[in-house]
C-alpha atoms as a PDB file:
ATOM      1  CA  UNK A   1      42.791 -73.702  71.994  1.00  0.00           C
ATOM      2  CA  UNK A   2      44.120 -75.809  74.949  1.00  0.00           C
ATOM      3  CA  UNK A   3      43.628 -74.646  78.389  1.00  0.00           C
ATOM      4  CA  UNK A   4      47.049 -73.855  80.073  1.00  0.00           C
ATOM      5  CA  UNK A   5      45.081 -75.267  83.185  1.00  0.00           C
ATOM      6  CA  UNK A   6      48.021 -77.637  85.085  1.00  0.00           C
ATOM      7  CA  UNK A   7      45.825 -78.891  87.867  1.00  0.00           C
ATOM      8  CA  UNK A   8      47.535 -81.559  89.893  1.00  0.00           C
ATOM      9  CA  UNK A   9      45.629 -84.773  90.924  1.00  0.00           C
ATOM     10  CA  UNK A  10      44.910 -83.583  94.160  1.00  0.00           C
ATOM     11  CA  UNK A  11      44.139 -80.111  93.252  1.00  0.00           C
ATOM     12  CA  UNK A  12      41.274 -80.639  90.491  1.00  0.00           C
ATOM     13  CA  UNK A  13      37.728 -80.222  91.730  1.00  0.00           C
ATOM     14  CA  UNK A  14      34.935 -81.776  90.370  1.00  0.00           C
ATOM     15  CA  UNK A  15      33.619 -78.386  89.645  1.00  0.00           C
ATOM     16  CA  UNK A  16      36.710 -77.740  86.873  1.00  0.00           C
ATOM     17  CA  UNK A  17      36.334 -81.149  85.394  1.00  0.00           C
ATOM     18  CA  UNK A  18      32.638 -80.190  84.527  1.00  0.00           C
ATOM     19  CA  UNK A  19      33.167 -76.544  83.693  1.00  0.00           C
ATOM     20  CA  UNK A  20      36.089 -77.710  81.265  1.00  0.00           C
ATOM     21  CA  UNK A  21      33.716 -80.560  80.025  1.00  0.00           C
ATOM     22  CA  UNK A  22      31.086 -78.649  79.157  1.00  0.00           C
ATOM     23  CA  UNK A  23      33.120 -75.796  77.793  1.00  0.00           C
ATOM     24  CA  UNK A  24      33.871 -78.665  75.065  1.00  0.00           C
ATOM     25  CA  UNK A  25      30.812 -79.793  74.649  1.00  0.00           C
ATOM     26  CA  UNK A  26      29.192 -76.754  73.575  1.00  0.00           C
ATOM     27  CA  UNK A  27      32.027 -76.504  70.976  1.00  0.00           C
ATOM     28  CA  UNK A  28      33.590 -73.449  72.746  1.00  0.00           C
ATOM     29  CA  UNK A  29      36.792 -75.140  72.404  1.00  0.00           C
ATOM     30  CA  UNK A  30      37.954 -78.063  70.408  1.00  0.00           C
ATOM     31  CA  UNK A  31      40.644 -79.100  72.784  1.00  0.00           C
ATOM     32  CA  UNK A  32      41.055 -79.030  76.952  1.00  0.00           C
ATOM     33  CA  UNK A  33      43.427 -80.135  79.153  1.00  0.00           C
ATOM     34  CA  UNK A  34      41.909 -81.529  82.268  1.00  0.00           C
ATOM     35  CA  UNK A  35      44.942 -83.033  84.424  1.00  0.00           C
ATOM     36  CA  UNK A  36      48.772 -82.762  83.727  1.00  0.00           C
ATOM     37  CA  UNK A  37      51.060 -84.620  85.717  1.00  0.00           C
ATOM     38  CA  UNK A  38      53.746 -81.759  86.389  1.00  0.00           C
ATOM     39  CA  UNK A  39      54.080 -78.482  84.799  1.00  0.00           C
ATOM     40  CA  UNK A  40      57.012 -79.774  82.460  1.00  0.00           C
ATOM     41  CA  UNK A  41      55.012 -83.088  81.205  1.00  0.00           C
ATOM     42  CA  UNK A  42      55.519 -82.136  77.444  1.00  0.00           C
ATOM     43  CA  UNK A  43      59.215 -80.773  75.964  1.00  0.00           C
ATOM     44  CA  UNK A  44      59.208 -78.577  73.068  1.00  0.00           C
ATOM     45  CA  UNK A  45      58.478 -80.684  69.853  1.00  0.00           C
ATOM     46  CA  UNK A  46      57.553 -83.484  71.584  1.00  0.00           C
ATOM     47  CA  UNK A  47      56.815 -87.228  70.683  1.00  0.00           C
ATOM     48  CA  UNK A  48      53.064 -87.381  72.551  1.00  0.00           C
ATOM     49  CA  UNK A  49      51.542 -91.074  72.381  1.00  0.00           C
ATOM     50  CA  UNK A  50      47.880 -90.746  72.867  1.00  0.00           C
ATOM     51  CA  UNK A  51      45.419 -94.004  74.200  1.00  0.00           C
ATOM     52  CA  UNK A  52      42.246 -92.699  72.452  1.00  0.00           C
ATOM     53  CA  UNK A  53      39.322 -94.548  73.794  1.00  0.00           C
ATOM     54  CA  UNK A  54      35.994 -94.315  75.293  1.00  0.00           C
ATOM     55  CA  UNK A  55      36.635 -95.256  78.673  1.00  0.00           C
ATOM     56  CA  UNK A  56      33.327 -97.222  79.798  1.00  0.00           C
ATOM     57  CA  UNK A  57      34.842 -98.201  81.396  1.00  0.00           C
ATOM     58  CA  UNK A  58      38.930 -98.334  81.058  1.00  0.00           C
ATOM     59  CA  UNK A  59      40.112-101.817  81.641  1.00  0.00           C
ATOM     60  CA  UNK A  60      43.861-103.535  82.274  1.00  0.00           C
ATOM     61  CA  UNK A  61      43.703-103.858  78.595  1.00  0.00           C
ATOM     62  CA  UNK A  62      43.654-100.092  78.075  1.00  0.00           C
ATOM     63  CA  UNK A  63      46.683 -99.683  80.472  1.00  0.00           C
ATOM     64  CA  UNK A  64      48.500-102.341  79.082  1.00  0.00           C
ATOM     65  CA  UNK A  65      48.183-100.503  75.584  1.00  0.00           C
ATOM     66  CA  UNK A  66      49.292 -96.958  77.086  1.00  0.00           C
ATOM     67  CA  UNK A  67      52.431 -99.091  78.930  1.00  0.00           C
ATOM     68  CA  UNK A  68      53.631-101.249  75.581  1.00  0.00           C
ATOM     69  CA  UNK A  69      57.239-100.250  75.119  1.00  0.00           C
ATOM     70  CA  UNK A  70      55.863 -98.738  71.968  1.00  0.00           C
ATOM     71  CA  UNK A  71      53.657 -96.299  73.636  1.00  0.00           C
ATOM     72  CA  UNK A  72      56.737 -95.674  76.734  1.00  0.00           C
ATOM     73  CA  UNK A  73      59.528 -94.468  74.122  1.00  0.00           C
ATOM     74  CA  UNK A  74      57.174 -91.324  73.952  1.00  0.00           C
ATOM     75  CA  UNK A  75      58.313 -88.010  75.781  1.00  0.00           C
ATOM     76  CA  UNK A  76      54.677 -87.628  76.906  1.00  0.00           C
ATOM     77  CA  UNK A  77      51.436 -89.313  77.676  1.00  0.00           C
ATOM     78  CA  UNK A  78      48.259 -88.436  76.972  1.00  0.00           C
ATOM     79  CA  UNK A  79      45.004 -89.882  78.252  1.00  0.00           C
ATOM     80  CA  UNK A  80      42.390 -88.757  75.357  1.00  0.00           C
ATOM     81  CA  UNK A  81      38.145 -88.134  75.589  1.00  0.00           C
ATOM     82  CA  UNK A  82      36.112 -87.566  72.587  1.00  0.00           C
ATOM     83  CA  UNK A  83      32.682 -85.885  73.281  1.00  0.00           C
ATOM     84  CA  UNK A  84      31.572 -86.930  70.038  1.00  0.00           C
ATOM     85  CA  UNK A  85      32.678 -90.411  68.974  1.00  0.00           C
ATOM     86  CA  UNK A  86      31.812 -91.562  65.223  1.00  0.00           C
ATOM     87  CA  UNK A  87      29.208 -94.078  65.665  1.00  0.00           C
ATOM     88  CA  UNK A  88      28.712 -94.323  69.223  1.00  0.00           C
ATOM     89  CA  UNK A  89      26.079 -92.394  71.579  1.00  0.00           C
ATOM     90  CA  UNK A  90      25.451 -92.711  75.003  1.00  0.00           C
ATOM     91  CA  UNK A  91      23.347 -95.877  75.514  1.00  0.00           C
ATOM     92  CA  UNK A  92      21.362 -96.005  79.366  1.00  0.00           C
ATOM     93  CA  UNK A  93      23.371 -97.787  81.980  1.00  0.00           C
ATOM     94  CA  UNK A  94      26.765 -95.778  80.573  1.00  0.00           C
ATOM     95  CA  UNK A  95      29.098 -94.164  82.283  1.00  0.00           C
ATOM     96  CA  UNK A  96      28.575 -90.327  81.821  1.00  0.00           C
ATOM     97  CA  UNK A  97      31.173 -88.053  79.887  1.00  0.00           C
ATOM     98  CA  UNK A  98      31.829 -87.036  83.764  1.00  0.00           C
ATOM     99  CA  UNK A  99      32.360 -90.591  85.104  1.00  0.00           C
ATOM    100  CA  UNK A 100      34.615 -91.724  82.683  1.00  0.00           C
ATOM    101  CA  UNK A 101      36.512 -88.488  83.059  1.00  0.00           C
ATOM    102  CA  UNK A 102      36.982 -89.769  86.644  1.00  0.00           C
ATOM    103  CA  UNK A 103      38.230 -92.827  85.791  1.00  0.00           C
ATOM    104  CA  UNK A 104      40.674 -91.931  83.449  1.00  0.00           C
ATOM    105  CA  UNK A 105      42.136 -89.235  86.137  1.00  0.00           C
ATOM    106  CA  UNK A 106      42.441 -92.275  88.010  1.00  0.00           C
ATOM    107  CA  UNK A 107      44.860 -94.067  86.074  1.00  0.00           C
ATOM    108  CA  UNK A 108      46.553 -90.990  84.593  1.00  0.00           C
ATOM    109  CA  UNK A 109      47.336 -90.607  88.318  1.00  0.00           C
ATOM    110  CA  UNK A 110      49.082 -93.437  88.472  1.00  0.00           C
ATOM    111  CA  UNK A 111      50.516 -93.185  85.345  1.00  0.00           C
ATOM    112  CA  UNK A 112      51.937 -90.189  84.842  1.00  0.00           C
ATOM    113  CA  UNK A 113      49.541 -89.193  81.983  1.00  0.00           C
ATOM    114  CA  UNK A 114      48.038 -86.085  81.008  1.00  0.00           C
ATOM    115  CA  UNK A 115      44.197 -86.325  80.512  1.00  0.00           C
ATOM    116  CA  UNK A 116      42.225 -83.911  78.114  1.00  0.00           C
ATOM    117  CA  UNK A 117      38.709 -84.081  76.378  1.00  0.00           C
ATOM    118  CA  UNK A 118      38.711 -83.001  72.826  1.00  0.00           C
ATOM    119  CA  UNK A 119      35.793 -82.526  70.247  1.00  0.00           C
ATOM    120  CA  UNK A 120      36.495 -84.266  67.528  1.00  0.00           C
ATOM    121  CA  UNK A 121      34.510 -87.741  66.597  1.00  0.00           C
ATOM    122  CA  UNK A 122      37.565 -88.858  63.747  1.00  0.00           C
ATOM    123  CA  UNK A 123      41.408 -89.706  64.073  1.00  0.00           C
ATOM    124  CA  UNK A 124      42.395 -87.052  61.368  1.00  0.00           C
ATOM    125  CA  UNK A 125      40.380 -84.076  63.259  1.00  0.00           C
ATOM    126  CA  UNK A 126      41.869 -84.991  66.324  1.00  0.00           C
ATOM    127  CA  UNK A 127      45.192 -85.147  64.809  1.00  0.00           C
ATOM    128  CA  UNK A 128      44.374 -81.714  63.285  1.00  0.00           C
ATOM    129  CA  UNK A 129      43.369 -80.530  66.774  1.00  0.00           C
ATOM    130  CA  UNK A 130      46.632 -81.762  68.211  1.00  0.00           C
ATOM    131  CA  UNK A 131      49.277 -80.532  65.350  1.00  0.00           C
ATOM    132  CA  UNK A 132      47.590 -76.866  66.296  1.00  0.00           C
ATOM    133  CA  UNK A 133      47.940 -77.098  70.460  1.00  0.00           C
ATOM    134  CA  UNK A 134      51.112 -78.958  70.468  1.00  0.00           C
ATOM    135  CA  UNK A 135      52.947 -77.176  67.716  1.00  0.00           C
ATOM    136  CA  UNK A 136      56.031 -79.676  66.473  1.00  0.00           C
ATOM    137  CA  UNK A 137      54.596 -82.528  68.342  1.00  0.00           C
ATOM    138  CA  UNK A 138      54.380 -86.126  66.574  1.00  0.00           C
ATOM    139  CA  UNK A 139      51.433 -88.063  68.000  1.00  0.00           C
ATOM    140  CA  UNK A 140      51.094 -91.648  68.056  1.00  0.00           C
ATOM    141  CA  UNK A 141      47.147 -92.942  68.395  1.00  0.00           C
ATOM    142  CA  UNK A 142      46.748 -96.045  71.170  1.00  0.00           C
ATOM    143  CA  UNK A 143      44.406 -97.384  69.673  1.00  0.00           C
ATOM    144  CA  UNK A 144      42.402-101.565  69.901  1.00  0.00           C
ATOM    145  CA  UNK A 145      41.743-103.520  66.707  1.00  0.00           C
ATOM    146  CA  UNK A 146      38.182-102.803  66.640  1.00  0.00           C
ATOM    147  CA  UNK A 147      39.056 -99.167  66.480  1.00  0.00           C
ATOM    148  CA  UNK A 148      41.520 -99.563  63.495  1.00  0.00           C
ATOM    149  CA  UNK A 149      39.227-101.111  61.718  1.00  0.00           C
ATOM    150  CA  UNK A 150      37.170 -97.995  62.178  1.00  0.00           C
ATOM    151  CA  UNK A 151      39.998 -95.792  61.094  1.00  0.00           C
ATOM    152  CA  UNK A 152      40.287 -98.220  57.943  1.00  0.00           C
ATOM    153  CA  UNK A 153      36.601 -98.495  57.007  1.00  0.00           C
ATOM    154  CA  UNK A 154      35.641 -96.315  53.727  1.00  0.00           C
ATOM    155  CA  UNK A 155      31.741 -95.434  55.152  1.00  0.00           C
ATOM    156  CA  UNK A 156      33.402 -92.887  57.508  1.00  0.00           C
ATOM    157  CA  UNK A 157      35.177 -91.093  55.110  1.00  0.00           C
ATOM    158  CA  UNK A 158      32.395 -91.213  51.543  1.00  0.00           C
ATOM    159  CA  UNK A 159      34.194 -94.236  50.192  1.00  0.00           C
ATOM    160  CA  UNK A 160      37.798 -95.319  49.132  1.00  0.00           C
ATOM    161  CA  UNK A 161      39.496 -92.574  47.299  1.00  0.00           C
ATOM    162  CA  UNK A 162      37.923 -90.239  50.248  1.00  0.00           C
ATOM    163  CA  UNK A 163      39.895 -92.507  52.791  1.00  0.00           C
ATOM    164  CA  UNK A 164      42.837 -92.544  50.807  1.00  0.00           C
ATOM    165  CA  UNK A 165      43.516 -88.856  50.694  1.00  0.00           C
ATOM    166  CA  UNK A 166      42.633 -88.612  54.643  1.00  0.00           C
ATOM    167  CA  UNK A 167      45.103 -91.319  55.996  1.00  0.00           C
ATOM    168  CA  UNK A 168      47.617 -89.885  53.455  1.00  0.00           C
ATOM    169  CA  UNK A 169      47.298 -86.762  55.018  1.00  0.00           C
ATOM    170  CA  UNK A 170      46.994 -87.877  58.666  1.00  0.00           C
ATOM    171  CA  UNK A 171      50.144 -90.118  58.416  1.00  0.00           C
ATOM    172  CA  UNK A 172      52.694 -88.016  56.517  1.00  0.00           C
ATOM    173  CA  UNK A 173      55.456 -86.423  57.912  1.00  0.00           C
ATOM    174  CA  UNK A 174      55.321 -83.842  56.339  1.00  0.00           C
ATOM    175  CA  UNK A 175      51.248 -82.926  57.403  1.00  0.00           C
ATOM    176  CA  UNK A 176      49.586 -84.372  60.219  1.00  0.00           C
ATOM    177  CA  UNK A 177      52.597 -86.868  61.003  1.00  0.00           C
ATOM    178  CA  UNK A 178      50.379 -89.259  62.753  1.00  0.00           C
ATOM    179  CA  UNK A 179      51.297 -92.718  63.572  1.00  0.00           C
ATOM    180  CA  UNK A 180      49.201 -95.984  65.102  1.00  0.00           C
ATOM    181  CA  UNK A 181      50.320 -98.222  67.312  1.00  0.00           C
ATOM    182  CA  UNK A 182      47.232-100.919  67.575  1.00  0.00           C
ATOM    183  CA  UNK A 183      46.862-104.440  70.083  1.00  0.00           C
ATOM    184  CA  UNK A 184      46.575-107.655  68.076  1.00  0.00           C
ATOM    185  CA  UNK A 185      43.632-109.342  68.142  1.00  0.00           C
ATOM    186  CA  UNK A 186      44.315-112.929  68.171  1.00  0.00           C
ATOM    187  CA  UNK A 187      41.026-114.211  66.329  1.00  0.00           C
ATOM    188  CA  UNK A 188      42.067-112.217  63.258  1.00  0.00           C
ATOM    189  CA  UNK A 189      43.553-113.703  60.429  1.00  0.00           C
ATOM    190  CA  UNK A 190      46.463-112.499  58.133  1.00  0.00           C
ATOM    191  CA  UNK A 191      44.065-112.034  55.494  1.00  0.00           C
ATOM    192  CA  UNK A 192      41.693-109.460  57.339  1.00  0.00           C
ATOM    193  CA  UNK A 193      40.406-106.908  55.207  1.00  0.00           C
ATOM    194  CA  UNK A 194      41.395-104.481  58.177  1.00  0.00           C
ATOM    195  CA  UNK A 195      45.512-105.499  57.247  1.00  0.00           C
ATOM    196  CA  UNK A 196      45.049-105.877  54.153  1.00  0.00           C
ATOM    197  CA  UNK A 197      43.975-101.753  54.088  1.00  0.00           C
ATOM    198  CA  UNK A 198      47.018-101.337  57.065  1.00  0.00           C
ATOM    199  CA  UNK A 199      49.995-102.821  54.656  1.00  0.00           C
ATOM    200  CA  UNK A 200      51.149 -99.988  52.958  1.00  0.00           C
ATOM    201  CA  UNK A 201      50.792 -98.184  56.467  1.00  0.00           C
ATOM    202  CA  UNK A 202      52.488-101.198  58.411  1.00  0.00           C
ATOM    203  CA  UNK A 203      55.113-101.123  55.533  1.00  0.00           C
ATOM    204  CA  UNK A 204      56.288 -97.540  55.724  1.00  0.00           C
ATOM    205  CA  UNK A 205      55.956 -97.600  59.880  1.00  0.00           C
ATOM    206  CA  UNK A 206      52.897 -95.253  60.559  1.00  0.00           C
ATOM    207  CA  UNK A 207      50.878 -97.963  61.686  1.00  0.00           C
ATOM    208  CA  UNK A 208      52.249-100.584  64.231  1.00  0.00           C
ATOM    209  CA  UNK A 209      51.083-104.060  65.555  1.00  0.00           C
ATOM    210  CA  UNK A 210      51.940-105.206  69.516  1.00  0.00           C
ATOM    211  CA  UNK A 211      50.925-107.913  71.698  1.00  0.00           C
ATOM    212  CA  UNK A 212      49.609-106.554  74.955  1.00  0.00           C
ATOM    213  CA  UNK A 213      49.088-110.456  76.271  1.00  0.00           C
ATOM    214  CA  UNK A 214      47.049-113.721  75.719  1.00  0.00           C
ATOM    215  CA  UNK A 215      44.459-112.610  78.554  1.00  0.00           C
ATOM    216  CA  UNK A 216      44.323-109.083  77.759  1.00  0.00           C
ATOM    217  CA  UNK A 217      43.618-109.401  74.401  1.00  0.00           C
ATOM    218  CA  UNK A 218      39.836-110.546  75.650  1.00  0.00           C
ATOM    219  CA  UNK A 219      39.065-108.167  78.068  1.00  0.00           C
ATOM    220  CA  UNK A 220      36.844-105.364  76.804  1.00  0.00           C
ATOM    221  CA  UNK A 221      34.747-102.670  78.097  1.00  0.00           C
ATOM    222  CA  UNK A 222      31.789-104.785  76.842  1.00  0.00           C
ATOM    223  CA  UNK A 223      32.648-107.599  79.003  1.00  0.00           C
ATOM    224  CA  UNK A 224      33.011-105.810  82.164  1.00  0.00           C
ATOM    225  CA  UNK A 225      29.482-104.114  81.642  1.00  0.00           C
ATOM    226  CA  UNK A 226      27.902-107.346  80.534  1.00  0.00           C
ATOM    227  CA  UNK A 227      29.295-109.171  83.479  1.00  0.00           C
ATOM    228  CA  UNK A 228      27.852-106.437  85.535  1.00  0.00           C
ATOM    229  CA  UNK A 229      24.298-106.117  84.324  1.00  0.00           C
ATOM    230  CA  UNK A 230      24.319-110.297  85.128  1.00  0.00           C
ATOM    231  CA  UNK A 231      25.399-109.677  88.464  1.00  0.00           C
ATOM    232  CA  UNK A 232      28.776-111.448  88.076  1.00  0.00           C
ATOM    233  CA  UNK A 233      31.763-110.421  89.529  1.00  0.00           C
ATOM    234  CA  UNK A 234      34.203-111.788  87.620  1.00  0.00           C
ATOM    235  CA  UNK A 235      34.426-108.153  85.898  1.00  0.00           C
ATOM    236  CA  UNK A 236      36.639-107.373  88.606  1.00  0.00           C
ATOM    237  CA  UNK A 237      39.468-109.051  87.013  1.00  0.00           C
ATOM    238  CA  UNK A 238      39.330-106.725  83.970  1.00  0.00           C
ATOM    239  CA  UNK A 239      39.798-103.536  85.626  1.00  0.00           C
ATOM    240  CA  UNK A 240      41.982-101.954  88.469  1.00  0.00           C
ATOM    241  CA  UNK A 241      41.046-102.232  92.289  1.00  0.00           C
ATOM    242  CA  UNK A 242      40.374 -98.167  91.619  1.00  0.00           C
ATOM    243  CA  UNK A 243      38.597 -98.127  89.030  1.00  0.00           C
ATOM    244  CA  UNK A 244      36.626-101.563  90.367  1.00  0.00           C
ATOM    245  CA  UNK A 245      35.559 -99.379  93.518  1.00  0.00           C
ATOM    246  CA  UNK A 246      34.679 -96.325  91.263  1.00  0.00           C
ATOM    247  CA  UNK A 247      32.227 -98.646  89.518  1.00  0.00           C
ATOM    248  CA  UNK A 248      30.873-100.199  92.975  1.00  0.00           C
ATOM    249  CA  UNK A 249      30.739 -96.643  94.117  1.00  0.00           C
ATOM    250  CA  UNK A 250      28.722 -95.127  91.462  1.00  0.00           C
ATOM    251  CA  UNK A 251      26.725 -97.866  90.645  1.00  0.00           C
ATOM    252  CA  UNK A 252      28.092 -98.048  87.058  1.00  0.00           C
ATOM    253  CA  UNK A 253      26.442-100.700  84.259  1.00  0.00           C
ATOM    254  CA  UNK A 254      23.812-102.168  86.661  1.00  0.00           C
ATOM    255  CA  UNK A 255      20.881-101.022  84.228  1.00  0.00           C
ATOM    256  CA  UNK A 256      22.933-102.016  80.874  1.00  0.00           C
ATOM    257  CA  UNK A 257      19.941-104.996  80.383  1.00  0.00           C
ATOM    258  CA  UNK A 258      17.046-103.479  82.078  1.00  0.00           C
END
């Protein structure tokens, strides 16, 4: 279950964040809320709109997802942290579960954005996850292109009837009552296999398409870390000034090529 933990950004110690953090990893609890922004951030049966990412670290593109009038016509926001991601493992020269923890409370303090770590590497557990702690709540997944394509690809689900039956169930009302709201990617063609597989989703509005910006469509977490490990500081650019002197501070991405 949830934690009813409503620590305010001045009030949560390090020491909670890793108690609560390691809680989840060890699979005591699927879902924990780390940070709310007041005790009356979510209204009963709420409309929650969740930027789902991995945070190594969160750029302006991230935040310009989680501000898209799209994501704002939510009731609530929700900062999201798998422990287990799909096809990703902590590589040396990342940012610890911990540290990017930290750097999401940063922005969700700005932001007005719940934070919580959940243990669930797929969108449809997650949504599962989320239907049971936030009973009547509709959640809408943040999510980048490369991401959807993940959510679209048949290898994480045993092939295409498999994936079929999952997003059926993760977008209908009527079950998980999911929806996507996803950043173009301006190098991709109409004819991507990716929206080819998102039609019938874009059609019956489950899954939709914004523009977060010519510039921010570039910047990535990969480019800030790459810039980094070749000592150039144009990586600044990409991020906040708080979450820049988070990195600077803990030394962050320096090893990435090593």
């Amino acid at each position: 279950m949830a934690s009813s933990l409503t620590a305010t950004a001045s009030s949560l110690s390090r020491t909670t964040a890793t108690a609560l953090l390691s809680k989840v990893q060890r699979g005591l609890s699927p879902l924990e809320l780390v940070y709310v922004p007041h005790d009356n951030w979510l209204p009963q049966r709420p409309r929650i709109s969740i930027l789902d990412a991995s945070f190594n670290p969160p750029t302006i593109a991230h935040l310009a997802l989680a501000t898209t009038p799209a994501s704002t016509a939510a009731d609530a926001r929700l900062f999201l942290l798998s422990v287990r991601n799909a096809d990703k493992v902590l590589k040396p020269g990342d940012a610890t579960h911990l540290q990017r923890l930290d750097m999401m409370l940063l922005l969700a303090r700005r932001h007005r954005a719940a934070v919580a770590l959940i243990d669930e590497p797929t969108f449809a557990g997650k949504a599962r996850v989320l239907c049971t702690a936030f009973p009547g709540a509709s959640v809408t997944f943040l999510l980048g292109f490369d991401t959807l394509e993940r959510v679209l690809a048949p290898r994480y689900y045993g092939g295409e009837a498999l994936m079929a039956a999952a997003l059926d169930t993760f977008f209908s009302p009527a079950q998980d009552n999911a929806r996507i709201v996803c950043a173009r990617r301006g190098a991709v063609s109409p004819e991507s296999q990716t929206l080819a597989r998102a039609e019938r989703f874009v059609a019956d509005g489950r899954i939709e398409l914004v523009d977060i910006g010519e510039a921010e469509q570039t910047y990535s977490s990969t480019a800030v870390r790459d810039a980094i490990a070749r000592g150039d500081d144009s990586w600044k650019q990409l991020v906040t000034p708080d979450i820049a002197e988070y990195i600077m501070g803990e030394k962050l991405y320096v090893a990435v090529n090593e």
